[in-house]
C-alpha atoms as a PDB file:
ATOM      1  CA  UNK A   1       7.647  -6.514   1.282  1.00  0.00           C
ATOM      2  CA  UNK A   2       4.392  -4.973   0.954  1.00  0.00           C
ATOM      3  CA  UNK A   3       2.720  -3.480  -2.084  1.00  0.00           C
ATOM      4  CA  UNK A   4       0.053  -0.863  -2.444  1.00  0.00           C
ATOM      5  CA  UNK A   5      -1.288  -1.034   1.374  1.00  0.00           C
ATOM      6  CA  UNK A   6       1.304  -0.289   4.691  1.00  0.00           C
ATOM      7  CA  UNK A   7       0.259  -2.837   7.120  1.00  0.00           C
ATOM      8  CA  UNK A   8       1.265  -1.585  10.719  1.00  0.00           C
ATOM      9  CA  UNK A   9       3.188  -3.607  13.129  1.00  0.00           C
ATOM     10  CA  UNK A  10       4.154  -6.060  10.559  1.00  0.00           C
ATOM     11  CA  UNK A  11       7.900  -5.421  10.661  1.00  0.00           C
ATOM     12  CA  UNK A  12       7.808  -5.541   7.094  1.00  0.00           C
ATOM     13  CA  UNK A  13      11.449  -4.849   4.686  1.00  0.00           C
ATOM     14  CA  UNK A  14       9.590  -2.498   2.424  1.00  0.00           C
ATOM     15  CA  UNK A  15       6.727  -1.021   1.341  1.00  0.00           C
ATOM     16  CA  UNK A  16       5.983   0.619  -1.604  1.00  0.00           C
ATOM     17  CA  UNK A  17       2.650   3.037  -2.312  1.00  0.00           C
ATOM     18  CA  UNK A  18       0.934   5.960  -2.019  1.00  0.00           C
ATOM     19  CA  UNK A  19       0.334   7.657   0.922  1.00  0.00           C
ATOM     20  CA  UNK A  20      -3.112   7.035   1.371  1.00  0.00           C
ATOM     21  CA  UNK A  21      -4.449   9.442   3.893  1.00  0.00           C
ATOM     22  CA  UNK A  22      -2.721  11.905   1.071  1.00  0.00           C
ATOM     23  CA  UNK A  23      -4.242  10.652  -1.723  1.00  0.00           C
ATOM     24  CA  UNK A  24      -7.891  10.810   0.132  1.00  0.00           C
ATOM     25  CA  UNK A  25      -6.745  14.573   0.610  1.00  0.00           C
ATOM     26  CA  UNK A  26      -6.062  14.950  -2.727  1.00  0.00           C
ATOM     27  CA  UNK A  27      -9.597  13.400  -3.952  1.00  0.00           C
ATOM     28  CA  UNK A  28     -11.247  15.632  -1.298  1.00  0.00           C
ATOM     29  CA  UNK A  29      -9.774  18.534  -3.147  1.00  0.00           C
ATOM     30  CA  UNK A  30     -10.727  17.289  -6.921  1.00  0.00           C
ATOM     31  CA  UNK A  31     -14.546  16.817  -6.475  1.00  0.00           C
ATOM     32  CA  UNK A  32     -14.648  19.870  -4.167  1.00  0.00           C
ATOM     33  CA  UNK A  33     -13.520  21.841  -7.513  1.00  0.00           C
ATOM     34  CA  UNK A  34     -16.766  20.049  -9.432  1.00  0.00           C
ATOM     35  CA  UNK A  35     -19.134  20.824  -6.555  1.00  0.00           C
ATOM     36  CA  UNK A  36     -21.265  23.985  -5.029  1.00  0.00           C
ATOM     37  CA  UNK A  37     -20.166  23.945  -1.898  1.00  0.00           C
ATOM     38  CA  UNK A  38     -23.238  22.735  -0.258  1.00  0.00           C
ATOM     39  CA  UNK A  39     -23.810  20.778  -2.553  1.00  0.00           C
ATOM     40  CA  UNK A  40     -24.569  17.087  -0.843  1.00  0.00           C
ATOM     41  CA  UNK A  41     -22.420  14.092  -2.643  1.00  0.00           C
ATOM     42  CA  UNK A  42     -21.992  10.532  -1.908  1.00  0.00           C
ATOM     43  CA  UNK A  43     -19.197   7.763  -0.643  1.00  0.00           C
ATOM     44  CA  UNK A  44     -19.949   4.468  -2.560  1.00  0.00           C
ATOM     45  CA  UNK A  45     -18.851   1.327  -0.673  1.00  0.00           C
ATOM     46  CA  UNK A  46     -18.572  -2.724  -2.070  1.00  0.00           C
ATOM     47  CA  UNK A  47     -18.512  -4.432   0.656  1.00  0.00           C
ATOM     48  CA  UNK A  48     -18.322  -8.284   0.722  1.00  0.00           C
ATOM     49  CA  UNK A  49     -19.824 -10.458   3.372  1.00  0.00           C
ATOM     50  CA  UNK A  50     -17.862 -10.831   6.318  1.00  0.00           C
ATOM     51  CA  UNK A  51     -15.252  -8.729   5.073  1.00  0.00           C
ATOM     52  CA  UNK A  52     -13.804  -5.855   7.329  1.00  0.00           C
ATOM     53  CA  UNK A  53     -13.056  -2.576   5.647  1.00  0.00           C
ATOM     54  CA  UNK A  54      -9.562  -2.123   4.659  1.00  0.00           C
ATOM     55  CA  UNK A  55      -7.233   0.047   6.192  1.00  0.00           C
ATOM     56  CA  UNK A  56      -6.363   1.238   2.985  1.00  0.00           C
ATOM     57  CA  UNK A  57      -9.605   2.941   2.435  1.00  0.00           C
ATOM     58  CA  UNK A  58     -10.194   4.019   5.656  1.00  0.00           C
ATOM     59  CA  UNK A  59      -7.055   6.217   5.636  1.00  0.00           C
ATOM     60  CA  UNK A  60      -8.354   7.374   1.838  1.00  0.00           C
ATOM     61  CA  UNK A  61     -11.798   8.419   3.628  1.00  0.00           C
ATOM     62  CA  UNK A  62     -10.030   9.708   5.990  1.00  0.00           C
ATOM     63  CA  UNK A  63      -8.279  12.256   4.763  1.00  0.00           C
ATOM     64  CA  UNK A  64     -10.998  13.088   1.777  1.00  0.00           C
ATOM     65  CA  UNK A  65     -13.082  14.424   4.911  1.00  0.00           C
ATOM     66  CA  UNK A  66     -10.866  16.196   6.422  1.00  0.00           C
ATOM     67  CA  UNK A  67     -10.162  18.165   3.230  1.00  0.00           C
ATOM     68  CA  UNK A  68     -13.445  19.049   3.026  1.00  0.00           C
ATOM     69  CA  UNK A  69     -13.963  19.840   6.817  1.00  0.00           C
ATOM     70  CA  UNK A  70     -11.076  22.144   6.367  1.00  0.00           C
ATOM     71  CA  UNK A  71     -13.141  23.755   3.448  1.00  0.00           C
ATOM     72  CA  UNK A  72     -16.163  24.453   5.668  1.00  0.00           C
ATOM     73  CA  UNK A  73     -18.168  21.608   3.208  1.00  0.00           C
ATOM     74  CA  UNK A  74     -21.494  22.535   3.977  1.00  0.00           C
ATOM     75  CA  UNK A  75     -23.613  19.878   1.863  1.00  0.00           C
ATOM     76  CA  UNK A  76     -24.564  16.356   3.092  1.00  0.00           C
ATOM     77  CA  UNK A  77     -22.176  13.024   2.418  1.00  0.00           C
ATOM     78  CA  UNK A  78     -24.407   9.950   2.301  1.00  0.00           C
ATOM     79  CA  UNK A  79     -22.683   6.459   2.917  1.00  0.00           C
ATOM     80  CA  UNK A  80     -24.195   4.122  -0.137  1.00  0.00           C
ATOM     81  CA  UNK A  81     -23.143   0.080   1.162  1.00  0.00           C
ATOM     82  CA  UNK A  82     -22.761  -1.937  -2.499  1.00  0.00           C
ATOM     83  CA  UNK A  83     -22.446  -5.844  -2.379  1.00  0.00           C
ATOM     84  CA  UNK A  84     -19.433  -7.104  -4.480  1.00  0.00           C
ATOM     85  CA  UNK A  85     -21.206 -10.086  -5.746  1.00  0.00           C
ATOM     86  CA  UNK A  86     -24.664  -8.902  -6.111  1.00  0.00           C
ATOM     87  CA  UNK A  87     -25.511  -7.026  -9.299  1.00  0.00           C
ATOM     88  CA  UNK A  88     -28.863  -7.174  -9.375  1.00  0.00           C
ATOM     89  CA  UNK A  89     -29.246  -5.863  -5.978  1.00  0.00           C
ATOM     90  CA  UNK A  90     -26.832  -3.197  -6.395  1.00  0.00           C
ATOM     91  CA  UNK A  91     -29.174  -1.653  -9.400  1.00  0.00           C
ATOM     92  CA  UNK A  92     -31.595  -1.552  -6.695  1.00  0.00           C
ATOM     93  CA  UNK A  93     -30.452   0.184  -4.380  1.00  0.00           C
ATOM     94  CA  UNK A  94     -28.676   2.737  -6.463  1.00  0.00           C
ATOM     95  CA  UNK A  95     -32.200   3.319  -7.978  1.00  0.00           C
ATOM     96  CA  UNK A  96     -33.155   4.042  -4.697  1.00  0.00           C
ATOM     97  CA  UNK A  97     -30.904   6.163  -3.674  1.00  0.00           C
ATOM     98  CA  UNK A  98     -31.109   8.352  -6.626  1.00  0.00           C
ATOM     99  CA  UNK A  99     -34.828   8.147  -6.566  1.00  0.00           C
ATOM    100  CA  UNK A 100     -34.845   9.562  -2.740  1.00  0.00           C
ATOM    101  CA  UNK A 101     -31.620  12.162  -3.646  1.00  0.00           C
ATOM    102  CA  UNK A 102     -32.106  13.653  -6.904  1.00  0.00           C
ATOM    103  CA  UNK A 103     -30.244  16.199  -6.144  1.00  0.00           C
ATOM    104  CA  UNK A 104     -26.861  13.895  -5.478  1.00  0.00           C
ATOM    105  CA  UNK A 105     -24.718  14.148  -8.758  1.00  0.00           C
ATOM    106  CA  UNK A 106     -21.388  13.801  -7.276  1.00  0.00           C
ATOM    107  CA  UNK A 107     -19.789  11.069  -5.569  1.00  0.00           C
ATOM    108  CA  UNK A 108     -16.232   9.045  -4.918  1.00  0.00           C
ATOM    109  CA  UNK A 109     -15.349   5.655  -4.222  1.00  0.00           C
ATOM    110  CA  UNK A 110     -12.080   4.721  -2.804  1.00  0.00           C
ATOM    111  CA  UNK A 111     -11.110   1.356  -4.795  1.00  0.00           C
ATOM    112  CA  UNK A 112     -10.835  -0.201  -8.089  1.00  0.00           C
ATOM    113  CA  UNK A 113     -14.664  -0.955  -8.460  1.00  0.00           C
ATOM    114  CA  UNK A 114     -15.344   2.561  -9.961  1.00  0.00           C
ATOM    115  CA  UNK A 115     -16.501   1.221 -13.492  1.00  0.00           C
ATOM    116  CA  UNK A 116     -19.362  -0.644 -12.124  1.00  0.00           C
ATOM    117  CA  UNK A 117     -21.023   2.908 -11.110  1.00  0.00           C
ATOM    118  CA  UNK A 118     -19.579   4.743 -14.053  1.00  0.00           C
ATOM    119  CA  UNK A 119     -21.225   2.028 -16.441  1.00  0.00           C
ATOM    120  CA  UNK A 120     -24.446   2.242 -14.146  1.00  0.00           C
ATOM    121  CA  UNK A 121     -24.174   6.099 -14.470  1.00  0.00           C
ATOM    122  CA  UNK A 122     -23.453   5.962 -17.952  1.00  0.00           C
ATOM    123  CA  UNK A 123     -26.375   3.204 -18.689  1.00  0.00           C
ATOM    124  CA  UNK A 124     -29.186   5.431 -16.706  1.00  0.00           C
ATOM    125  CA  UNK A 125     -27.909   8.343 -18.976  1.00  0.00           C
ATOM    126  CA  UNK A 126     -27.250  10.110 -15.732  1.00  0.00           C
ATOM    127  CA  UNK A 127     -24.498  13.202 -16.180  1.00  0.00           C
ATOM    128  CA  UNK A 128     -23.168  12.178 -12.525  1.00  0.00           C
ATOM    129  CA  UNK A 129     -19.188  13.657 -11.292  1.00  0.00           C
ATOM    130  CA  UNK A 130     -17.205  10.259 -10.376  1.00  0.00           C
ATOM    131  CA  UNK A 131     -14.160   9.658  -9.056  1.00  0.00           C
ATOM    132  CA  UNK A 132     -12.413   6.414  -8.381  1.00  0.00           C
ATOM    133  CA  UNK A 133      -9.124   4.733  -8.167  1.00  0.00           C
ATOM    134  CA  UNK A 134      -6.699   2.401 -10.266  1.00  0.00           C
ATOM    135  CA  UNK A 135      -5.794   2.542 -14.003  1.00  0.00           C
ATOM    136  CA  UNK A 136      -7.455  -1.040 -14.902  1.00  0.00           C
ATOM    137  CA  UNK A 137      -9.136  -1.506 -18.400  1.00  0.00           C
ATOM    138  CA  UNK A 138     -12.540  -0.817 -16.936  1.00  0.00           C
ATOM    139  CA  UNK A 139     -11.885   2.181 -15.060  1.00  0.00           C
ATOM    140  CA  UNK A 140     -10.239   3.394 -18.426  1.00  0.00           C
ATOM    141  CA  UNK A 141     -13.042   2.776 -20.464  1.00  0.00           C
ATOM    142  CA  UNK A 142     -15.262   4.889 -17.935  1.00  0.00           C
ATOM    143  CA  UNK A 143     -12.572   7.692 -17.727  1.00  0.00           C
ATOM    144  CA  UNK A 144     -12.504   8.008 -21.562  1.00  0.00           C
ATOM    145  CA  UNK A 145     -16.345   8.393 -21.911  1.00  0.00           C
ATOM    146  CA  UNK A 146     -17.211  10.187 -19.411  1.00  0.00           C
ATOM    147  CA  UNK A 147     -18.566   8.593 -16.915  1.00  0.00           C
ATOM    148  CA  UNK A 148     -15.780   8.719 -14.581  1.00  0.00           C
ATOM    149  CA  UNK A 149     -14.372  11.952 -14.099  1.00  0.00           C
ATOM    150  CA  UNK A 150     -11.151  11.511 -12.453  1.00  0.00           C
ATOM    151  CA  UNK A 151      -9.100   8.071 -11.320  1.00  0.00           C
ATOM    152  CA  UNK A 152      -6.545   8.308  -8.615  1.00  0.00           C
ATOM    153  CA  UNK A 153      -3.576   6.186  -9.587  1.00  0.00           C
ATOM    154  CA  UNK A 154      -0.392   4.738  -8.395  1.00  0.00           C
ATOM    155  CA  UNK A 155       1.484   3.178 -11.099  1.00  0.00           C
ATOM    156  CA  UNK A 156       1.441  -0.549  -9.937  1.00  0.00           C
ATOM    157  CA  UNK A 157       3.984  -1.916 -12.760  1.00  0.00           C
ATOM    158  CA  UNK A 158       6.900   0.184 -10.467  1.00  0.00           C
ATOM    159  CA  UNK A 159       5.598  -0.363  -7.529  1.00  0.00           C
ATOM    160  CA  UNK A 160       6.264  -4.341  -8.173  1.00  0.00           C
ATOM    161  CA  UNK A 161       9.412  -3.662  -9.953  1.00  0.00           C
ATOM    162  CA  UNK A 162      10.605  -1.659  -6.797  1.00  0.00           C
ATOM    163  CA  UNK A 163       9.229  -4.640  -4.538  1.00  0.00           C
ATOM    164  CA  UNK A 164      11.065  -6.611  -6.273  1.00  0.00           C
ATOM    165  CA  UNK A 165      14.349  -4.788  -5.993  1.00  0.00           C
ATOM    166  CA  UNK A 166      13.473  -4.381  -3.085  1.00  0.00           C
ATOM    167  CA  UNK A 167      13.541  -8.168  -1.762  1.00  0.00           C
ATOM    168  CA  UNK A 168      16.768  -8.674  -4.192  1.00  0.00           C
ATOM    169  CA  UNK A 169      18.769  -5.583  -2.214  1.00  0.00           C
ATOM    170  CA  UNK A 170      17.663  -7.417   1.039  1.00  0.00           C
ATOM    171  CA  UNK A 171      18.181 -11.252   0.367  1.00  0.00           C
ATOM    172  CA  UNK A 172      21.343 -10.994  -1.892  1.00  0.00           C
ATOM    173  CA  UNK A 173      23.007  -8.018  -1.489  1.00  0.00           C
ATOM    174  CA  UNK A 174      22.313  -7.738   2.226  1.00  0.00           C
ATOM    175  CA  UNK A 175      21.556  -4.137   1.910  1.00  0.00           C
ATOM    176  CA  UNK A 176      19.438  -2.102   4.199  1.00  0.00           C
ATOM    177  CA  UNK A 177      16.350  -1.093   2.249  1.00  0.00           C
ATOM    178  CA  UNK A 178      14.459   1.604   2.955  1.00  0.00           C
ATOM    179  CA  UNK A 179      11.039   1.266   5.207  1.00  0.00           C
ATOM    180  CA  UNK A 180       8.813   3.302   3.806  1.00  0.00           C
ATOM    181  CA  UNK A 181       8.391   4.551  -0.012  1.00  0.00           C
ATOM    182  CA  UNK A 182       5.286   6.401  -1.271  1.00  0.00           C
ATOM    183  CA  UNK A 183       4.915   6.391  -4.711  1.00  0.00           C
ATOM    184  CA  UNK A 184       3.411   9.495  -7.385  1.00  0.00           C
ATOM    185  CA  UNK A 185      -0.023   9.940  -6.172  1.00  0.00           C
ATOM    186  CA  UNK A 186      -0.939  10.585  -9.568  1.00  0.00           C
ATOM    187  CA  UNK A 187      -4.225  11.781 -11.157  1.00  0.00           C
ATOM    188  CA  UNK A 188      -5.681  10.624 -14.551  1.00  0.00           C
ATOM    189  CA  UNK A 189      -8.583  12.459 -16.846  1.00  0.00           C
ATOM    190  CA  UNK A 190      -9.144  11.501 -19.970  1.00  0.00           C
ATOM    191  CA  UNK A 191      -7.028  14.149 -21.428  1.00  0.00           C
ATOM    192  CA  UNK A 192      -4.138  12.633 -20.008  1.00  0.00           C
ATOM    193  CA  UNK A 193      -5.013   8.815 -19.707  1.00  0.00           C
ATOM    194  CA  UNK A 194      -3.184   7.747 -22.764  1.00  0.00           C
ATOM    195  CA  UNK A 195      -0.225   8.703 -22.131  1.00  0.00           C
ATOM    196  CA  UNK A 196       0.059   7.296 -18.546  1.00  0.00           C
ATOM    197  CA  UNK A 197       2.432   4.083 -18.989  1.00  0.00           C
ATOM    198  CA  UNK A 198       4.472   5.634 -22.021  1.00  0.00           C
ATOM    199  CA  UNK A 199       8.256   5.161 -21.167  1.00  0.00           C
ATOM    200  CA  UNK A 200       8.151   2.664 -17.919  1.00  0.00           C
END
């Protein structure tokens, strides 16, 4: 059973998730709504030596492109490479970047590592439109002041319940399970953050 990312050709039982082509869509669409429209942004990756990009976030890139291709986009997106376990370096080239394209204030990343830019963001005192994904303490902290605008979530407590269920139906019961099961693609502000895991 597989949670959070469909792996092709596995032959899997279930899977449970977001669509994640969808849910790229969907981000396309929120920081079009904070930007001019040629207005140039930036996709942040963390990358981790010898580690191939996942096909999770490819399909999240994916379709956050093609909603703004379909929106005649007209600004810029730069590609910034991160390293996962180097901080220090990180600062540096984010200083870099933002020293060479001051006029970049806008600017997704399509995993859970969003709080290390919003507290970098928030640290430089910089007023810069962030989204990210996954409701983890961090990320929350970030959403709540400020310095992420938006998280993209999928509520991971019943997506492992479901798995769950899932394997039980199959092993015990001998019941066919269904393939395929996207989850809420569901999006948090700070407005709305609090309220998120009330009644699961």
């Amino acid at each position: 059973v597989l949670i959070d990312a469909f792996i092709e050709n596995t032959n899997c039982v279930a899977y449970y998730g977001t669509n994640s082509y969808d849910s790229g869509y969907i981000a396309g669409r929120l920081l079009y709504e904070q930007i001019n429209p040629a207005e140039n942004i930036a996709i942040f990756r963390f990358i981790r030596k010898g580690e191939k990009q996942v096909t999770q976030v490819m399909k999240r890139e994916e379709g956050f492109r093609n909603y703004l291709a379909e929106k005649n986009y007209d600004g810029r997106i730069y590609s910034v490479q991160l390293h996962a376990d180097e901080p220090e370096k990180n600062i540096s080239i984010l200083n870099s970047f933002l020293e060479e394209h001051k006029e970049v204030n806008a600017g997704i990343i399509f995993n859970s590592r969003a709080h290390l830019l919003g507290k970098y963001f928030r640290d430089k005192g910089n007023k810069f439109r962030l989204i990210g994904y996954d409701v983890i303490d961090p990320n929350i902290t970030c959403l709540n002041d400020g310095s992420i605008s938006h998280l993209i979530a999928q509520r991971p407590e019943v997506q492992g319940f479901n798995c769950i269920r899932a394997l039980f139906r199959h092993l015990v019961l001998k019941e066919k399970v269904e393939q395929i099961n996207y989850m809420p693609i569901d999006i948090l502000m700070k407005e709305n953050i609090k309220y998120y895991n009330n009644y699961i």
